[in-house]
PDB file of N, CA and C in Angstrom:
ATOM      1  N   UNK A   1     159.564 124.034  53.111  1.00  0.00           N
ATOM      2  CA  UNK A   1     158.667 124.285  52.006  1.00  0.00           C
ATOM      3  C   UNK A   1     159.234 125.382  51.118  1.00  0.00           C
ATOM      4  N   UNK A   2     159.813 126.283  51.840  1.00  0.00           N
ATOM      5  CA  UNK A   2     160.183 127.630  50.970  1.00  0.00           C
ATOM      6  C   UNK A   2     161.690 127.066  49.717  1.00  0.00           C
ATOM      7  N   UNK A   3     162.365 125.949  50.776  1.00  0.00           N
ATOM      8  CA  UNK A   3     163.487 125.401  49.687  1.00  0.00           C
ATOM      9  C   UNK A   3     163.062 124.907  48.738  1.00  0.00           C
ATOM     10  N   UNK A   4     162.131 123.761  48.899  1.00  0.00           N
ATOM     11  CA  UNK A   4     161.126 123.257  47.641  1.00  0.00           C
ATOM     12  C   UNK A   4     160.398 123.649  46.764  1.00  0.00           C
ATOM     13  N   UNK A   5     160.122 125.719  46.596  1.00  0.00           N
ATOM     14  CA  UNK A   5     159.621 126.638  46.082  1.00  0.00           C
ATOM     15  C   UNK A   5     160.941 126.730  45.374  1.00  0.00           C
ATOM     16  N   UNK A   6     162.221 127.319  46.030  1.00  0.00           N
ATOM     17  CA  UNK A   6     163.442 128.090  45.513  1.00  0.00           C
ATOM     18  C   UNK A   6     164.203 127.150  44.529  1.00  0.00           C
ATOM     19  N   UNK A   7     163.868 125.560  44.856  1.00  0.00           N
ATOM     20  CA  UNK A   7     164.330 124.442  43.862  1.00  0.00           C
ATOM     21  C   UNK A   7     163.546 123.834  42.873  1.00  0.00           C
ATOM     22  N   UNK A   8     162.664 124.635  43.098  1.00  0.00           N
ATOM     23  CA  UNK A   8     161.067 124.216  41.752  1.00  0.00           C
ATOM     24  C   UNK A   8     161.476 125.516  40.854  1.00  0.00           C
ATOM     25  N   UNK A   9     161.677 126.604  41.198  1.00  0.00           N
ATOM     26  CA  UNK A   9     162.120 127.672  40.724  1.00  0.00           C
ATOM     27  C   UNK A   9     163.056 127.797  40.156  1.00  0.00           C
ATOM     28  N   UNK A  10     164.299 127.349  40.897  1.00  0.00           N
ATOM     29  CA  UNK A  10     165.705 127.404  40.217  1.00  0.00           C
ATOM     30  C   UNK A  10     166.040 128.458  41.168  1.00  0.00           C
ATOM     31  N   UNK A  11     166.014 129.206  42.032  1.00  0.00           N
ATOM     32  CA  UNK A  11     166.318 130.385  42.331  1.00  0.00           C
ATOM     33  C   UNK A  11     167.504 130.139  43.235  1.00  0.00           C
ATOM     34  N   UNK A  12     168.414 131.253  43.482  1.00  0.00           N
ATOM     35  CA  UNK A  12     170.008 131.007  43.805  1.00  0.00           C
ATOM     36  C   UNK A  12     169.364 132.490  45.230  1.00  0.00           C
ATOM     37  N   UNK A  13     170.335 132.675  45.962  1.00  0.00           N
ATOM     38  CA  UNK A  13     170.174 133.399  47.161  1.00  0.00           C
ATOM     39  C   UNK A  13     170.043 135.398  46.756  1.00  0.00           C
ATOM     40  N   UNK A  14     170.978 135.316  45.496  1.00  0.00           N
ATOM     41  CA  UNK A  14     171.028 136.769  45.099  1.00  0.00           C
ATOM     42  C   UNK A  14     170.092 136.731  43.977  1.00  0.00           C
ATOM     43  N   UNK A  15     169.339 136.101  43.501  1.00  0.00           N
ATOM     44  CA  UNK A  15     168.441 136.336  42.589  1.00  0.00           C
ATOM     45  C   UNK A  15     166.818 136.615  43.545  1.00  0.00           C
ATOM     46  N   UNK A  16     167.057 135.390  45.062  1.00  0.00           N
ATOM     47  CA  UNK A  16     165.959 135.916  45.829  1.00  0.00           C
ATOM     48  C   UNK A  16     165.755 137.389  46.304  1.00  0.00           C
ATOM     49  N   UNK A  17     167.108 137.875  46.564  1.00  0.00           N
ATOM     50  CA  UNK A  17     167.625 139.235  46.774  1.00  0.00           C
ATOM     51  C   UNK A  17     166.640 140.218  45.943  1.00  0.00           C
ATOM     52  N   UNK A  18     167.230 139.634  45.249  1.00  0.00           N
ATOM     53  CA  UNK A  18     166.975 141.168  43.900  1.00  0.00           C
ATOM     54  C   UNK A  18     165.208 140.680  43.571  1.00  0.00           C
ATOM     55  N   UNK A  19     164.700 139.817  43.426  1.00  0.00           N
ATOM     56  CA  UNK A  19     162.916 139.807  43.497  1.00  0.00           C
ATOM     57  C   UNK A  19     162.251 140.261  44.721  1.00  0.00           C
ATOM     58  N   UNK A  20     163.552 140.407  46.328  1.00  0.00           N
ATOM     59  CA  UNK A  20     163.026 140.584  47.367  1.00  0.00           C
ATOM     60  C   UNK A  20     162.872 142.449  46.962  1.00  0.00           C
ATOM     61  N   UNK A  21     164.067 142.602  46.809  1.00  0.00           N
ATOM     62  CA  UNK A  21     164.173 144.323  46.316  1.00  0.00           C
ATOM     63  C   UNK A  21     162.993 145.333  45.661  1.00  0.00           C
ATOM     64  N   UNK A  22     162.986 143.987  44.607  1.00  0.00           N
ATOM     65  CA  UNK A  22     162.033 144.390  43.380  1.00  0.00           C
ATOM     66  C   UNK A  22     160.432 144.655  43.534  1.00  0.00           C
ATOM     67  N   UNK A  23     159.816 143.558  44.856  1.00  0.00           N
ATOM     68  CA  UNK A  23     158.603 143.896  45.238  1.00  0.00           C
ATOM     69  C   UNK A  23     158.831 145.239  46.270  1.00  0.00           C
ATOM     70  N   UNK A  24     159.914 145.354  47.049  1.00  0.00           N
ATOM     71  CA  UNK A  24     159.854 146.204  48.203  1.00  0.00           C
ATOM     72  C   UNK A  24     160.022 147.728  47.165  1.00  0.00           C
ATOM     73  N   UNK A  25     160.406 148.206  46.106  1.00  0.00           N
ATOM     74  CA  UNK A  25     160.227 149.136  45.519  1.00  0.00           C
ATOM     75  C   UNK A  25     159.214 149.477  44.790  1.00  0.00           C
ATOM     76  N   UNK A  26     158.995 148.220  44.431  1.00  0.00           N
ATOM     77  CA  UNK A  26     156.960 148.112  43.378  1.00  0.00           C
ATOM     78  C   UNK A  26     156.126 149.197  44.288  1.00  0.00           C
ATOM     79  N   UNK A  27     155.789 147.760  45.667  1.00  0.00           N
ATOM     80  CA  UNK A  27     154.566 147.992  46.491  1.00  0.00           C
ATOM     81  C   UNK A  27     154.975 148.857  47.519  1.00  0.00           C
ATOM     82  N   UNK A  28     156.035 149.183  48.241  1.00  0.00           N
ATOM     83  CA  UNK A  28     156.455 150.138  48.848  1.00  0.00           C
ATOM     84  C   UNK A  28     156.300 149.192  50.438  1.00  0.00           C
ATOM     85  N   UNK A  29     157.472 149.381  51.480  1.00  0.00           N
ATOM     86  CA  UNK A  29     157.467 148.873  52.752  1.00  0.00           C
ATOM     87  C   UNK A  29     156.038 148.591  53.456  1.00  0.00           C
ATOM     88  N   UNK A  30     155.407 149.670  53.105  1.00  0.00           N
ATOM     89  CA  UNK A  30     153.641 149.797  54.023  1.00  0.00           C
ATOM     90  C   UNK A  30     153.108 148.876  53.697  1.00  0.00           C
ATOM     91  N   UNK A  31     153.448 148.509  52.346  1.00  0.00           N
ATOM     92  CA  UNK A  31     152.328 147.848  51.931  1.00  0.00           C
ATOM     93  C   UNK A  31     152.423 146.111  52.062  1.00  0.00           C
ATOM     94  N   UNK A  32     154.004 145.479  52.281  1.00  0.00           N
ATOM     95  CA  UNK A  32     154.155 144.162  52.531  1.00  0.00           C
ATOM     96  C   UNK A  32     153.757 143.669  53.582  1.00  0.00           C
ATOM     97  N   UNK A  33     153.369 144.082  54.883  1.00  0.00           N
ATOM     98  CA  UNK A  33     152.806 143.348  55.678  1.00  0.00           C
ATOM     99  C   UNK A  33     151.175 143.300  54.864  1.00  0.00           C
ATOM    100  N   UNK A  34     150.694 143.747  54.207  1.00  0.00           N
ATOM    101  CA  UNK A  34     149.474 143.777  54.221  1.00  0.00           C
ATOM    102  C   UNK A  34     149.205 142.715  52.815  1.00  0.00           C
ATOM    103  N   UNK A  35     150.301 142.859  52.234  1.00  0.00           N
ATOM    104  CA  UNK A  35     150.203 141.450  50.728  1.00  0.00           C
ATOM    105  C   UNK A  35     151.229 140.097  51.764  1.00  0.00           C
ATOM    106  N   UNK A  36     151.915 140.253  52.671  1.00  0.00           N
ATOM    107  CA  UNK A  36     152.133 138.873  53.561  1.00  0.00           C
ATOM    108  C   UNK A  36     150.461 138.522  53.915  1.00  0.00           C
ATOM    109  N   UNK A  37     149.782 139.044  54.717  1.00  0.00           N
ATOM    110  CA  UNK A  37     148.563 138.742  55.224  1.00  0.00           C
ATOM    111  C   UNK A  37     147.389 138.183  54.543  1.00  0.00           C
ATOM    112  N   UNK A  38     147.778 138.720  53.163  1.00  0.00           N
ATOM    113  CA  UNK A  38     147.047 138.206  52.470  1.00  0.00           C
ATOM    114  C   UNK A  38     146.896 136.950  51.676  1.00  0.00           C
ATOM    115  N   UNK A  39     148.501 136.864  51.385  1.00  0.00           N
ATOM    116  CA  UNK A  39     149.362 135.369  50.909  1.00  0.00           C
ATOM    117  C   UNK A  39     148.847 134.076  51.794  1.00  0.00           C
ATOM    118  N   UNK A  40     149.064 135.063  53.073  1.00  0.00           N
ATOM    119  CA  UNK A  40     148.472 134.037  54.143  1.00  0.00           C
ATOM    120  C   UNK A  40     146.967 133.587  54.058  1.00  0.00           C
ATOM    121  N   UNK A  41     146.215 134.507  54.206  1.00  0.00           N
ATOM    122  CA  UNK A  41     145.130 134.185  54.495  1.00  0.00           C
ATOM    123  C   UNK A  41     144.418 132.936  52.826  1.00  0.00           C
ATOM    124  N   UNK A  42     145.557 133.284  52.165  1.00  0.00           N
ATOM    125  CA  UNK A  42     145.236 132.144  50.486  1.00  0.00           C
ATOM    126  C   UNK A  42     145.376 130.886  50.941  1.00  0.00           C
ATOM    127  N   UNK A  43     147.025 131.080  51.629  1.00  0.00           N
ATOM    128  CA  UNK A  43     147.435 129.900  51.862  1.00  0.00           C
ATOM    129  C   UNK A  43     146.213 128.938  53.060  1.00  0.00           C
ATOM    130  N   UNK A  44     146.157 130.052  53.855  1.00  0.00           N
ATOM    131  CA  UNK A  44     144.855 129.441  54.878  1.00  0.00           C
ATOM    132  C   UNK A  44     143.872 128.310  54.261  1.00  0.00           C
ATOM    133  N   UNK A  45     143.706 129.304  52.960  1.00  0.00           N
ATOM    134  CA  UNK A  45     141.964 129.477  52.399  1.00  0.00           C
ATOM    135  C   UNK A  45     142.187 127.590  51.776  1.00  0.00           C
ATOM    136  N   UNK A  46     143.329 127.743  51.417  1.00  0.00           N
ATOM    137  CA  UNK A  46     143.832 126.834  50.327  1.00  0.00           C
ATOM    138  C   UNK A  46     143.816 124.996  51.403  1.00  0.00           C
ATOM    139  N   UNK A  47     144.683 125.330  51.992  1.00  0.00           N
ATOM    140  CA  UNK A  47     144.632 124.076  53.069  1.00  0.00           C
ATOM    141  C   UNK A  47     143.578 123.675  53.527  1.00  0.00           C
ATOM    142  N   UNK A  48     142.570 124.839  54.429  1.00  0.00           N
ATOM    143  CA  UNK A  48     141.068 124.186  54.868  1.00  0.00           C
ATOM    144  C   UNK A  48     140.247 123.628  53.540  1.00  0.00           C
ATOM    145  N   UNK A  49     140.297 124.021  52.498  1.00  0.00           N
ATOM    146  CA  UNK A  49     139.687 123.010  51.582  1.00  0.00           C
ATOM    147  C   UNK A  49     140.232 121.639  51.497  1.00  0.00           C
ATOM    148  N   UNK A  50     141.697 121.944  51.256  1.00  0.00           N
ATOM    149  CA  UNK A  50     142.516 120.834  50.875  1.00  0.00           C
ATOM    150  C   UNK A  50     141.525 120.198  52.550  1.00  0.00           C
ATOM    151  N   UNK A  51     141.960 120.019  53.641  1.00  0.00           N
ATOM    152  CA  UNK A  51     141.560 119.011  54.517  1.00  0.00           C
ATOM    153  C   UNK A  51     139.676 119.339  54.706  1.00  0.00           C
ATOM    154  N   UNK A  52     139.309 119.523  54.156  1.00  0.00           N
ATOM    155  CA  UNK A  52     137.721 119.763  54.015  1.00  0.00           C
ATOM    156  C   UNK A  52     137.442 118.437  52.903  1.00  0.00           C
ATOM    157  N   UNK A  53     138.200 118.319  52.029  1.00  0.00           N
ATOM    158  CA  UNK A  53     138.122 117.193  50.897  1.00  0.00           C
ATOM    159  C   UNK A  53     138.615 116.510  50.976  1.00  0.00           C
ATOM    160  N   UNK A  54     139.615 116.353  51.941  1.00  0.00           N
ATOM    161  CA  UNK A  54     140.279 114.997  52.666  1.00  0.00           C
ATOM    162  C   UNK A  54     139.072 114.580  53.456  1.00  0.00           C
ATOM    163  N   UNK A  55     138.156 114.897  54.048  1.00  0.00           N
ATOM    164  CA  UNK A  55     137.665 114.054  55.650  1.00  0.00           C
ATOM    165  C   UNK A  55     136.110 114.067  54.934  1.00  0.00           C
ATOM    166  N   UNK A  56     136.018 114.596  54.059  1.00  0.00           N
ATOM    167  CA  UNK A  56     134.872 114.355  52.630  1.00  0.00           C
ATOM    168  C   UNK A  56     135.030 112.841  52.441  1.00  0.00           C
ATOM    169  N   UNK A  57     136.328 113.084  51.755  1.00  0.00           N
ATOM    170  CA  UNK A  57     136.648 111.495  51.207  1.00  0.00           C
ATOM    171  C   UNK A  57     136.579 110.659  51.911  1.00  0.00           C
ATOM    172  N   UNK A  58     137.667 110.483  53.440  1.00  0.00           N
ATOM    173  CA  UNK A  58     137.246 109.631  54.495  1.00  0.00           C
ATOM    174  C   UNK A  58     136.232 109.258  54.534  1.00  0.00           C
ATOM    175  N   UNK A  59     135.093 110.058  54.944  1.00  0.00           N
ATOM    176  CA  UNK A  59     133.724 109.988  55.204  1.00  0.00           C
ATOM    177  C   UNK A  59     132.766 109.209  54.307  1.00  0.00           C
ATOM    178  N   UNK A  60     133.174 109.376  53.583  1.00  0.00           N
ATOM    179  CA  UNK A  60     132.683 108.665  52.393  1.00  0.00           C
ATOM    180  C   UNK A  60     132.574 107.275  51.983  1.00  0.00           C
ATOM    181  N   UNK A  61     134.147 106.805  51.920  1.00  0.00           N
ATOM    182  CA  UNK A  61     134.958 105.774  52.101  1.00  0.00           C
ATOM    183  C   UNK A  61     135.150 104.717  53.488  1.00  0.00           C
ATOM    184  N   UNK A  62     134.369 105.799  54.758  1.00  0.00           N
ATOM    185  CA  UNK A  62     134.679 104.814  55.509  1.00  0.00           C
ATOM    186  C   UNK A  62     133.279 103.923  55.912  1.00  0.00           C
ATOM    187  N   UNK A  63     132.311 104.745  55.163  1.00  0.00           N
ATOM    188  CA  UNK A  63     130.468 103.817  55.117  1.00  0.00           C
ATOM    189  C   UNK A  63     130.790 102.851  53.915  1.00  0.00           C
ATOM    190  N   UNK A  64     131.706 103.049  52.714  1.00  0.00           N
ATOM    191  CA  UNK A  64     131.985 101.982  51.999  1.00  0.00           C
ATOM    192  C   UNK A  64     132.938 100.436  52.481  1.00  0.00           C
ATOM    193  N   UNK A  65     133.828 101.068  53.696  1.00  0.00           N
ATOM    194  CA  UNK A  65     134.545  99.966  54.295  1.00  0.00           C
ATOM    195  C   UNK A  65     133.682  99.541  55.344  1.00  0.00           C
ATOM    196  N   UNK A  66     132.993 100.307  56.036  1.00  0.00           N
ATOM    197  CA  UNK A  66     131.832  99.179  56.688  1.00  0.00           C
ATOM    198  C   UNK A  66     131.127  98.253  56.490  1.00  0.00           C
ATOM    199  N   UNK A  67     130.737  98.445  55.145  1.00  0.00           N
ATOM    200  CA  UNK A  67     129.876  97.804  54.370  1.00  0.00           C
ATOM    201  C   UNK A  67     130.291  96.325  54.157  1.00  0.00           C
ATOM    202  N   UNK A  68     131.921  97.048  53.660  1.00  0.00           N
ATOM    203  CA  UNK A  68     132.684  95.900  53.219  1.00  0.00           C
ATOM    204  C   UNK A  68     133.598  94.916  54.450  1.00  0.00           C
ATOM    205  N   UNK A  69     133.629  95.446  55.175  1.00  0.00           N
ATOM    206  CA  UNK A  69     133.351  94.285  56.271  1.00  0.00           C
ATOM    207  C   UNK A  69     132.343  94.077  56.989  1.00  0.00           C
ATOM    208  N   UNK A  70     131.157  94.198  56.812  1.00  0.00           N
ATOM    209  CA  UNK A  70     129.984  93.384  56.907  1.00  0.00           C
ATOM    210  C   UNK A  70     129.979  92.193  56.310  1.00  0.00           C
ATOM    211  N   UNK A  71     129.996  92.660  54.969  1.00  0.00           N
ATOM    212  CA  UNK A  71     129.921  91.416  53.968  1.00  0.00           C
ATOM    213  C   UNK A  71     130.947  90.618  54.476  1.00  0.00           C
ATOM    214  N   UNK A  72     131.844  91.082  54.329  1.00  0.00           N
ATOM    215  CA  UNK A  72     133.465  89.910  54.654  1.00  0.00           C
ATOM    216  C   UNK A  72     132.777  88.903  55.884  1.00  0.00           C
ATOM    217  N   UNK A  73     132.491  89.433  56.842  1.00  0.00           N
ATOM    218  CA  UNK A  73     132.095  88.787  58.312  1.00  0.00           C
ATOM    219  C   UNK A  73     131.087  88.138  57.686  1.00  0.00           C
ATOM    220  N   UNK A  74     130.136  88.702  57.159  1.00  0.00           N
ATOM    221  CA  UNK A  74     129.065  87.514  56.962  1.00  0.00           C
ATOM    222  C   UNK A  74     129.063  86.251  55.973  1.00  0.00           C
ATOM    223  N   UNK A  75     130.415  86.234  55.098  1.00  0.00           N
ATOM    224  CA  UNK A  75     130.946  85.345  54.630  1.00  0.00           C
ATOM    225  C   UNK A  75     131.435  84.282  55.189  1.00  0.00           C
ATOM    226  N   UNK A  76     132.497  85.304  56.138  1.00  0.00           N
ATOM    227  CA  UNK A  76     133.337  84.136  56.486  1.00  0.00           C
ATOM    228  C   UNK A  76     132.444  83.496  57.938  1.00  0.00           C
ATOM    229  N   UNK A  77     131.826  83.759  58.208  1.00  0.00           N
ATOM    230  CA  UNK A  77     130.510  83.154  58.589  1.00  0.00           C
ATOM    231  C   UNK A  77     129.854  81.816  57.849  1.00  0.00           C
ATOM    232  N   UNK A  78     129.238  82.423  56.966  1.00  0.00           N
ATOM    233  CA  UNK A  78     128.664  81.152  56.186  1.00  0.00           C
ATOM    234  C   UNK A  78     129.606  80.162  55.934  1.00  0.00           C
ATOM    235  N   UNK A  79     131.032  80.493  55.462  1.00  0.00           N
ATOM    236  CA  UNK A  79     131.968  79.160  55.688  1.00  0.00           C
ATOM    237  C   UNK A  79     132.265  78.964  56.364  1.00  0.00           C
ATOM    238  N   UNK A  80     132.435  79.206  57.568  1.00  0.00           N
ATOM    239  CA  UNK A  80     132.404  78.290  58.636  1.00  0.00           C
ATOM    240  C   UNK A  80     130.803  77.069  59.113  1.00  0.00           C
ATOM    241  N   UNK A  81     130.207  78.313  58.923  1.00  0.00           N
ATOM    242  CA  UNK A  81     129.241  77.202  59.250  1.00  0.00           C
ATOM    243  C   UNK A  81     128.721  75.976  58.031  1.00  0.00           C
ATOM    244  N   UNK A  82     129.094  76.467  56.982  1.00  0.00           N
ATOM    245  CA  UNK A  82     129.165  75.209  55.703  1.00  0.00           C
ATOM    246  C   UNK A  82     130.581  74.194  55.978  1.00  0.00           C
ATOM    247  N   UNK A  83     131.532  74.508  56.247  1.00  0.00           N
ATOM    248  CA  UNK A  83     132.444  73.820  56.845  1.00  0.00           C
ATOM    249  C   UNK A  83     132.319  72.930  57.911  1.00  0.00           C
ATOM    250  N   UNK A  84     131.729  73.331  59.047  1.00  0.00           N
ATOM    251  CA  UNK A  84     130.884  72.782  60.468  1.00  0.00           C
ATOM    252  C   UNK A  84     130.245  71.636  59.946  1.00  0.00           C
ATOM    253  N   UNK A  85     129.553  71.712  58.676  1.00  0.00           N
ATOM    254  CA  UNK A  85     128.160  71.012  58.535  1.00  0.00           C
ATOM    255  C   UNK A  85     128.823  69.897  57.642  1.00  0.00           C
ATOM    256  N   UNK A  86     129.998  69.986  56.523  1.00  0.00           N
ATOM    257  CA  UNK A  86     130.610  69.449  55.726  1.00  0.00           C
ATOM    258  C   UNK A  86     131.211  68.301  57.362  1.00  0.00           C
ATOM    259  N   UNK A  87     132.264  68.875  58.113  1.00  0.00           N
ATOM    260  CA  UNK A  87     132.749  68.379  59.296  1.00  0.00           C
ATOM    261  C   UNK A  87     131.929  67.441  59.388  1.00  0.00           C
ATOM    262  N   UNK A  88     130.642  67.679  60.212  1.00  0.00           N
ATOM    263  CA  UNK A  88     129.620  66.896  60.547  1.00  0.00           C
ATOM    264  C   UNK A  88     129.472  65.211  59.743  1.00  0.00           C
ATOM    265  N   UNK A  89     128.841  65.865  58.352  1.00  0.00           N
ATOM    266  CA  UNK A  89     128.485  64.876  57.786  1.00  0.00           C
ATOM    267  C   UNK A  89     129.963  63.810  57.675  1.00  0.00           C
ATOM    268  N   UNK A  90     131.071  64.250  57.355  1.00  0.00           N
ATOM    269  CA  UNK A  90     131.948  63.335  57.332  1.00  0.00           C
ATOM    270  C   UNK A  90     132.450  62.364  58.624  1.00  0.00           C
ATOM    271  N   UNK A  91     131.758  62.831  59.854  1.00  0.00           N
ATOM    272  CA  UNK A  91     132.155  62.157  61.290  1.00  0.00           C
ATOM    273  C   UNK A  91     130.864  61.019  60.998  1.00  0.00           C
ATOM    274  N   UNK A  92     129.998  61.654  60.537  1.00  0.00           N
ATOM    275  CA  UNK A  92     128.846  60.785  60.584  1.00  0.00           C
ATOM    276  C   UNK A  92     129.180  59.910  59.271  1.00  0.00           C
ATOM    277  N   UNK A  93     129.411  59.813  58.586  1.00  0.00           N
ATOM    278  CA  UNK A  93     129.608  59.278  57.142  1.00  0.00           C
ATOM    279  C   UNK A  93     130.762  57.711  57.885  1.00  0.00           C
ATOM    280  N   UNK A  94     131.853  58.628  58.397  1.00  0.00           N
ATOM    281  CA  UNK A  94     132.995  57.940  59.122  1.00  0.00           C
ATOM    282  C   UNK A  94     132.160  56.914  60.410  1.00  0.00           C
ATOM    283  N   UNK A  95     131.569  56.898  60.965  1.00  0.00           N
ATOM    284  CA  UNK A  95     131.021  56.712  62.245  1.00  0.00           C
ATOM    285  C   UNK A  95     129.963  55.563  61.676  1.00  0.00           C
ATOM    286  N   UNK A  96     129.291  55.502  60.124  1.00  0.00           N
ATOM    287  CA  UNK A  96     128.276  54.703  59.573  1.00  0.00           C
ATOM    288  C   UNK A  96     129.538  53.646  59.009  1.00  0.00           C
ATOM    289  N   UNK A  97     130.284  53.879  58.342  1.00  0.00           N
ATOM    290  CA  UNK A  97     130.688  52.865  57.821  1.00  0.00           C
ATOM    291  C   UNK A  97     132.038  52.102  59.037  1.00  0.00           C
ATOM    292  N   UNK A  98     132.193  52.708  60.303  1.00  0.00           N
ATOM    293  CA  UNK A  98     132.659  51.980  61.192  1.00  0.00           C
ATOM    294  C   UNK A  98     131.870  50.934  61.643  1.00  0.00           C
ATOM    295  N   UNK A  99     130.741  50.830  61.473  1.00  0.00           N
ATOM    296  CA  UNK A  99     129.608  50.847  62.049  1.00  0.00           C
ATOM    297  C   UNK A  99     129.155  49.420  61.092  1.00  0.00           C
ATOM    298  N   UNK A 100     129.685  49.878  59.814  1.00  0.00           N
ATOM    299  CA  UNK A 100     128.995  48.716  59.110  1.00  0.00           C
ATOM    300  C   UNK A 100     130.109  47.733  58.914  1.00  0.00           C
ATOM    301  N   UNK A 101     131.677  48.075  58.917  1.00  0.00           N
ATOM    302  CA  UNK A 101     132.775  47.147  59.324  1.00  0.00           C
ATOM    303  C   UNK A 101     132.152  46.531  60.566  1.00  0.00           C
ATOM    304  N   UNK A 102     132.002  46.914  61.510  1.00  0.00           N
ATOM    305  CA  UNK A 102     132.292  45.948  62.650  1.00  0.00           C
ATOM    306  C   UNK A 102     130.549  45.149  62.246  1.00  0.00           C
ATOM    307  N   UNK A 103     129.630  45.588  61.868  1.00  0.00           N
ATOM    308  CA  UNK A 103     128.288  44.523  61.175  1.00  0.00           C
ATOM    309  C   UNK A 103     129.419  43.224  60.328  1.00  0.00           C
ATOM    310  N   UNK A 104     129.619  43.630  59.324  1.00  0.00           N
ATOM    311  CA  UNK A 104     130.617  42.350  58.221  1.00  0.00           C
ATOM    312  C   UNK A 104     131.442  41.870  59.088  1.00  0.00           C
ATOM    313  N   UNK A 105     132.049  42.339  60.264  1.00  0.00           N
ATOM    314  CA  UNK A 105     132.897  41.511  60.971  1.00  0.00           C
ATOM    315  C   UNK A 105     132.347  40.907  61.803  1.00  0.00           C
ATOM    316  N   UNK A 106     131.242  41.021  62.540  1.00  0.00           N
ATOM    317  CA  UNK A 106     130.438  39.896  63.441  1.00  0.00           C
ATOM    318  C   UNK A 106     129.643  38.751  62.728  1.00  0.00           C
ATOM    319  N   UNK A 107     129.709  39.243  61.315  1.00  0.00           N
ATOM    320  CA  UNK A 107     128.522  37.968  60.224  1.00  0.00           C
ATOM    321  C   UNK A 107     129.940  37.084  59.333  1.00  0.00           C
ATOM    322  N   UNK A 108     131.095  37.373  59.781  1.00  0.00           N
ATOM    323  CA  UNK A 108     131.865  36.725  59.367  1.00  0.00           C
ATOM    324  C   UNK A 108     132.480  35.720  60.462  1.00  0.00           C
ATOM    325  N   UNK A 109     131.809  35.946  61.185  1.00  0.00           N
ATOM    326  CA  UNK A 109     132.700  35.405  62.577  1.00  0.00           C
ATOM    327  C   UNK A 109     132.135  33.636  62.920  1.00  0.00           C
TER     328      UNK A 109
END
């Protein structure tokens, strides 16, 4: 992460140098553990939102994908069973006019 800072930056190893220098004479030695801790505790602050609004969203999204396979299932439900019934009638449809061949073939006989 820190390379992906130093290459968003542009920054070369002696230029980190000399900004490293430059705070340690500002704020004085005492005082960098106590602005690290604090960087930190941003960075902390920063992520638990970031995944606080991630599992928001999940949460959200995943009563909308329930939903949406409900519906799906209860679709593909109804076509099957409109399919079943289509099936049906055509065995029976098939099964009447076998039915009425072999009638014309015994009155022809």
């Amino acid at each position: 992460m820190l390379n992906s800072i130093f290459l968003f930056l542009n920054l070369g190893g002696g230029e980190v140098f000399i900004v490293v220098l430059f705070i340690v004479m500002f704020f004085g030695s005492d005082k960098l553990p106590e602005i690290a801790r604090g960087l930190g505790k941003g960075i902390r602050e920063i992520n638990d939102a970031k995944n606080q609004i991630q599992n928001e969203i999940q949460k959200s999204t995943s009563g909308f994908r329930e939903e949406l396979e409900k519906h799906t299932s209860d679709i593909q439900s109804e076509i099957m069973k409109a399919g079943d019934g289509m099936k049906k009638q055509i065995e029976e449809a098939g099964k009447a006019v076998e039915d009425e061949g072999k009638a014309i073939g015994d009155t022809t006989k």
